[in-house]
C-alpha atoms as a PDB file:
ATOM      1  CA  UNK A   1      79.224 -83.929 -25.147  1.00  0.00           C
ATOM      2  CA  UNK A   2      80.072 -80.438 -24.720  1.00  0.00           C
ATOM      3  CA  UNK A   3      83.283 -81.230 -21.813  1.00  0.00           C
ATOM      4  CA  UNK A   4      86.873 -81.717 -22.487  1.00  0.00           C
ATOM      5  CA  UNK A   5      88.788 -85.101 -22.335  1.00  0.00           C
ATOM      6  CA  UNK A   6      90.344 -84.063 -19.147  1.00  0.00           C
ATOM      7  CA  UNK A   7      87.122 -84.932 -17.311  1.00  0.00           C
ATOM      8  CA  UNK A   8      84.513 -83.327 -14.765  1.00  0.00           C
ATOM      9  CA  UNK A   9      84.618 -82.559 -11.479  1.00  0.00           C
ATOM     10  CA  UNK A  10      80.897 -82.793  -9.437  1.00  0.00           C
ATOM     11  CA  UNK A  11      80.056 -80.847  -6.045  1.00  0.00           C
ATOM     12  CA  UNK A  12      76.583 -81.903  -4.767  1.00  0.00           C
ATOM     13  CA  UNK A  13      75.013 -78.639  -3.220  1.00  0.00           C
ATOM     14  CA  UNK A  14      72.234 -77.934  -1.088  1.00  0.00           C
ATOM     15  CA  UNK A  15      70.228 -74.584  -2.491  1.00  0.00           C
ATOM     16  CA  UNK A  16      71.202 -73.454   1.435  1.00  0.00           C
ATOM     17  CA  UNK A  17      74.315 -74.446   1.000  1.00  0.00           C
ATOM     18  CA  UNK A  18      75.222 -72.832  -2.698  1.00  0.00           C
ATOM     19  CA  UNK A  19      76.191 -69.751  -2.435  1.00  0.00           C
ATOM     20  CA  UNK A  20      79.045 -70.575  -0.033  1.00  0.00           C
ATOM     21  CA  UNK A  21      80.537 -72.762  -2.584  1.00  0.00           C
ATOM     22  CA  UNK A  22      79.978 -70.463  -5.495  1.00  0.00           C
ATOM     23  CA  UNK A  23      82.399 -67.919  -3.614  1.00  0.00           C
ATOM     24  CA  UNK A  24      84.703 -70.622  -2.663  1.00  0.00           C
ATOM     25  CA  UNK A  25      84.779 -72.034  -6.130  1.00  0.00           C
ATOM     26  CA  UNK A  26      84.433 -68.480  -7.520  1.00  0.00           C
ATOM     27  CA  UNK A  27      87.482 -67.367  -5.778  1.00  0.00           C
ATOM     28  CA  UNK A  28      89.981 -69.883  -7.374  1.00  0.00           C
ATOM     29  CA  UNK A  29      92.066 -69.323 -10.453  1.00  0.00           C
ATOM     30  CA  UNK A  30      89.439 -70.777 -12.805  1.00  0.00           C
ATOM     31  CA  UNK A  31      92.238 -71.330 -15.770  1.00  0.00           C
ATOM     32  CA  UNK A  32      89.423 -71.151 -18.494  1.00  0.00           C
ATOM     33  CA  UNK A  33      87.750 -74.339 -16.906  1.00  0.00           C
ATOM     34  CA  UNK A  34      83.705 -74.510 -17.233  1.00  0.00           C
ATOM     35  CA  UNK A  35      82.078 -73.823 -13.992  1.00  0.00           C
ATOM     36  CA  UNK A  36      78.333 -75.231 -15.015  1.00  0.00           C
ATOM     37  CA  UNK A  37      75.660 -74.895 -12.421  1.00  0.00           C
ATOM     38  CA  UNK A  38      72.521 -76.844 -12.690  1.00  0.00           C
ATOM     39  CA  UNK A  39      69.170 -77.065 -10.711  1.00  0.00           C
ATOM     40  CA  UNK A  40      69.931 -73.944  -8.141  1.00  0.00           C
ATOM     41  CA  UNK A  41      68.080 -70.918  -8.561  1.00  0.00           C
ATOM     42  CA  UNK A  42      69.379 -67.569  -8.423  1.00  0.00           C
ATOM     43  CA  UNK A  43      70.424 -66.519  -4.641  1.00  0.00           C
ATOM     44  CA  UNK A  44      71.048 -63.231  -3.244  1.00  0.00           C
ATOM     45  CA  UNK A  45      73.934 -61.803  -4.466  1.00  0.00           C
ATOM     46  CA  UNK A  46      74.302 -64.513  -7.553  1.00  0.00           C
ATOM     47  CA  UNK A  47      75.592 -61.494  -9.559  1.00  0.00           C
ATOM     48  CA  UNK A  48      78.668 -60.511  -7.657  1.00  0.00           C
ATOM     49  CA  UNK A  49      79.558 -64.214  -6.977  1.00  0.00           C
ATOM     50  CA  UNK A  50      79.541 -64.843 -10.927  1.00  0.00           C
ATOM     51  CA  UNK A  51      81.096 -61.651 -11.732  1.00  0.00           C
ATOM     52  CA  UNK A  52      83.926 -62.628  -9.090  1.00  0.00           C
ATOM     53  CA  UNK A  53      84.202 -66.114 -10.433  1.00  0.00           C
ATOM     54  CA  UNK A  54      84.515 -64.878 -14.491  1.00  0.00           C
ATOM     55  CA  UNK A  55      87.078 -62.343 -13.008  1.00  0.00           C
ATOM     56  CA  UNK A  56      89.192 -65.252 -11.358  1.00  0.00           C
ATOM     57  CA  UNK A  57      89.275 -66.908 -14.994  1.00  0.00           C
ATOM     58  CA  UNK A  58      85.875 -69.338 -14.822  1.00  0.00           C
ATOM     59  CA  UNK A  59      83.914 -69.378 -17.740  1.00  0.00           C
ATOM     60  CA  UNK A  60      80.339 -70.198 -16.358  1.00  0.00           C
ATOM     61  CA  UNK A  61      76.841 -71.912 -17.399  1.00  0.00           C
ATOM     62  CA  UNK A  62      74.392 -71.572 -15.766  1.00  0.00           C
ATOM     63  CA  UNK A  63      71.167 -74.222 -16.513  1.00  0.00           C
ATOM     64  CA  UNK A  64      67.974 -74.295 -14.440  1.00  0.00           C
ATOM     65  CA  UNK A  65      64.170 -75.272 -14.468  1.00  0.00           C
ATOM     66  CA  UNK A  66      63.009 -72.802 -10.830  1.00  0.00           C
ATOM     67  CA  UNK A  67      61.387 -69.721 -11.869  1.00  0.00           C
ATOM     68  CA  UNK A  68      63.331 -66.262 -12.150  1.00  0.00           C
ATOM     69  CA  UNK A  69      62.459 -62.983 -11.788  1.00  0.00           C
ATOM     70  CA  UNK A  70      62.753 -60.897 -14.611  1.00  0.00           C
ATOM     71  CA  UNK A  71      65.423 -58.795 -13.102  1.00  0.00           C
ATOM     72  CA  UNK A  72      67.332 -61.813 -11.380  1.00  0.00           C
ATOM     73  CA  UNK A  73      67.562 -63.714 -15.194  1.00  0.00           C
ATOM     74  CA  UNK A  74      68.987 -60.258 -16.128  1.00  0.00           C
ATOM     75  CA  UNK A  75      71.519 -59.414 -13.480  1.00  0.00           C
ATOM     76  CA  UNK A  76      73.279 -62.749 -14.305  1.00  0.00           C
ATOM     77  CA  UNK A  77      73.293 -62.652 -17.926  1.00  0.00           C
ATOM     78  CA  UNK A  78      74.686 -59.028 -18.235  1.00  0.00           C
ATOM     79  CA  UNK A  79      77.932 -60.820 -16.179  1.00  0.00           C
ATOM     80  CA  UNK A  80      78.392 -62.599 -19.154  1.00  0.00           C
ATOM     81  CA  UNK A  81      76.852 -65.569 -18.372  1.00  0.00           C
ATOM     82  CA  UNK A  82      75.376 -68.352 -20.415  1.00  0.00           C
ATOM     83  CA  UNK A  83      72.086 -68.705 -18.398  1.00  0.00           C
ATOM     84  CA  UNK A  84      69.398 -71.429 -19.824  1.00  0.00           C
ATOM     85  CA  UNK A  85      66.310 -70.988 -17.457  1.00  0.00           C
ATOM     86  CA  UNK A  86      63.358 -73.102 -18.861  1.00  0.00           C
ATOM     87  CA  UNK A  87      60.643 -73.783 -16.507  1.00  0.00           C
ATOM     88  CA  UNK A  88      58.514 -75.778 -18.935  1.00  0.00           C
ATOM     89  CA  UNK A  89      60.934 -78.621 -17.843  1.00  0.00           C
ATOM     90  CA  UNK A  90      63.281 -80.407 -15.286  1.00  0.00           C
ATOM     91  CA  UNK A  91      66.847 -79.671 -15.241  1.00  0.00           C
ATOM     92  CA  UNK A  92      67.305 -82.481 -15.882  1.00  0.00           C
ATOM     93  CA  UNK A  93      65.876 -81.864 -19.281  1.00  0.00           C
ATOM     94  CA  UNK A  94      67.096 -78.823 -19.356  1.00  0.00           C
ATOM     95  CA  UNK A  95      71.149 -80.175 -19.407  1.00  0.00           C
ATOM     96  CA  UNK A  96      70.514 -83.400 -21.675  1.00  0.00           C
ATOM     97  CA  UNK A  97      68.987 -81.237 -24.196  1.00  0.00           C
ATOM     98  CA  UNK A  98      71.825 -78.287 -23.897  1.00  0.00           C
ATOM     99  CA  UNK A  99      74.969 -80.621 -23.769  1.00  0.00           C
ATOM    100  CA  UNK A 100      73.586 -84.602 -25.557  1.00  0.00           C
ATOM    101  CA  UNK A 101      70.902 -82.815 -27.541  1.00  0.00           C
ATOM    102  CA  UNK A 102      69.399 -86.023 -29.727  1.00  0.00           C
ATOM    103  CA  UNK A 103      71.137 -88.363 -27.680  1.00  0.00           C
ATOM    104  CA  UNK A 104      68.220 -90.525 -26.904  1.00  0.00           C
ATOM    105  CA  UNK A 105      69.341 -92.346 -23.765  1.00  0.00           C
ATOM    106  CA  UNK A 106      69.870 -88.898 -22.556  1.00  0.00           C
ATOM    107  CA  UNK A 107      67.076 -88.116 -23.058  1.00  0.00           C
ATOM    108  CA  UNK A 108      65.056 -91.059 -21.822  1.00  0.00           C
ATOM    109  CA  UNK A 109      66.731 -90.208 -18.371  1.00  0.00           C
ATOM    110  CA  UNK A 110      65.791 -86.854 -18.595  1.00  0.00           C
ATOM    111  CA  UNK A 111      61.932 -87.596 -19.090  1.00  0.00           C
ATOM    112  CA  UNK A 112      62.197 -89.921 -16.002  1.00  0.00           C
ATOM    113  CA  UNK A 113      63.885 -87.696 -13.670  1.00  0.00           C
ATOM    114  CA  UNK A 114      60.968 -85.121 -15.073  1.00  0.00           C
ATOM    115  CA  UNK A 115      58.343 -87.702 -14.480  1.00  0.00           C
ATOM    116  CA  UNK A 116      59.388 -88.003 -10.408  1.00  0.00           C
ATOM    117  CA  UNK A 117      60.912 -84.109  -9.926  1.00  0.00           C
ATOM    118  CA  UNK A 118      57.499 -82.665 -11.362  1.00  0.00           C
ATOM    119  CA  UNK A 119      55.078 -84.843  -9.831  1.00  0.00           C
ATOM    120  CA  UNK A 120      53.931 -85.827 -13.317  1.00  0.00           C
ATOM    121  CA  UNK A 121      53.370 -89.985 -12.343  1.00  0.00           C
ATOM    122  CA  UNK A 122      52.774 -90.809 -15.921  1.00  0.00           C
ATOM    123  CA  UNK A 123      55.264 -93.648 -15.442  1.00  0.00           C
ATOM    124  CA  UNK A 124      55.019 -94.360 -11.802  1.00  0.00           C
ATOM    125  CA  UNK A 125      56.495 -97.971 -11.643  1.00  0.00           C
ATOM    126  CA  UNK A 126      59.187 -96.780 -13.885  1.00  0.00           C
ATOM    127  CA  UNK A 127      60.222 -93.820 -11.203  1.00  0.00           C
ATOM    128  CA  UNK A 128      59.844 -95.418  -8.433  1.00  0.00           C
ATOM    129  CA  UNK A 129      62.614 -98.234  -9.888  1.00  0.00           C
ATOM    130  CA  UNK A 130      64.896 -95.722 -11.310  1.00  0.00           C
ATOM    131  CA  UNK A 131      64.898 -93.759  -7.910  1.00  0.00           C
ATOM    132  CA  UNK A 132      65.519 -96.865  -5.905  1.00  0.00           C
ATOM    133  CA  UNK A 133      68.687 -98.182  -8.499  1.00  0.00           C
ATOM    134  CA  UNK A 134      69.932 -94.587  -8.316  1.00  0.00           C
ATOM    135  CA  UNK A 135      69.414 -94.725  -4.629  1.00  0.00           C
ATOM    136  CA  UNK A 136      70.955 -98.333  -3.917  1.00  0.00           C
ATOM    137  CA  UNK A 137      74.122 -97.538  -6.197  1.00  0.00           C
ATOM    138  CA  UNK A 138      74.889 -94.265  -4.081  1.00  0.00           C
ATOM    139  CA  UNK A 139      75.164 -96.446  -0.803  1.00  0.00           C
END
């Protein structure tokens, strides 16, 4: 995996809720640390708030399956940005392959979470299980 020994750190976002923490995190002393940002698309002002963040010593990666406009992709990727936007896929997907690319239990996650956050049903049963263990374990 592409992370250091010194371990992650999660925040759960709402898409409502996102921007507010990208300042907040943004405006920290980043100390070369990865700030990787997955299943949000690009909000107003994304640009600044990256810019602001790289400034304050945050490398960021940016990985997402929601569909960009042509000028949005490009506002964030001239801050420097690593921006993966691939809406052929879930972002789930999207991060397996990008960070445990071959890993096939990765990837086996990945095409489930696809299966249920694309509406595919191809393996309905399966879904509807992994949802309710992922489910029951967060309570």
């Amino acid at each position: 995996m592409k992370y250091p020994p010194d371990g992650i750190f999660t925040i759960w976002s709402s898409v409502g809720s996102f921007p507010s923490f990208l300042r907040d995190i943004g405006a920290l002393p980043g100390k070369g640390h990865l700030l990787s940002i997955s299943d949000l698309g690009y909000c107003k002002d994304a640009d600044k708030l990256v810019k602001k963040a790289i400034k304050n010593g945050w490398e960021v990666c940016w990985r997402d399956h929601h569909r960009w406009t042509d000028e949005e992709l490009l506002s964030i990727q001239h801050t420097g940005v690593t921006c993966m936007v691939d809406t052929t896929r879930c972002a789930a997907a999207v991060c397996a392959g990008d960070l445990l690319p071959g890993d096939k239990t990765a990837e086996e996650v990945a095409r489930v979470v696809c299966d249920y956050d694309l509406w595919k049903n191809e393996d309905p049963p399966r879904a509807k299980c992994w949802v309710r263990s992922v489910q029951s374990d967060a309570i």
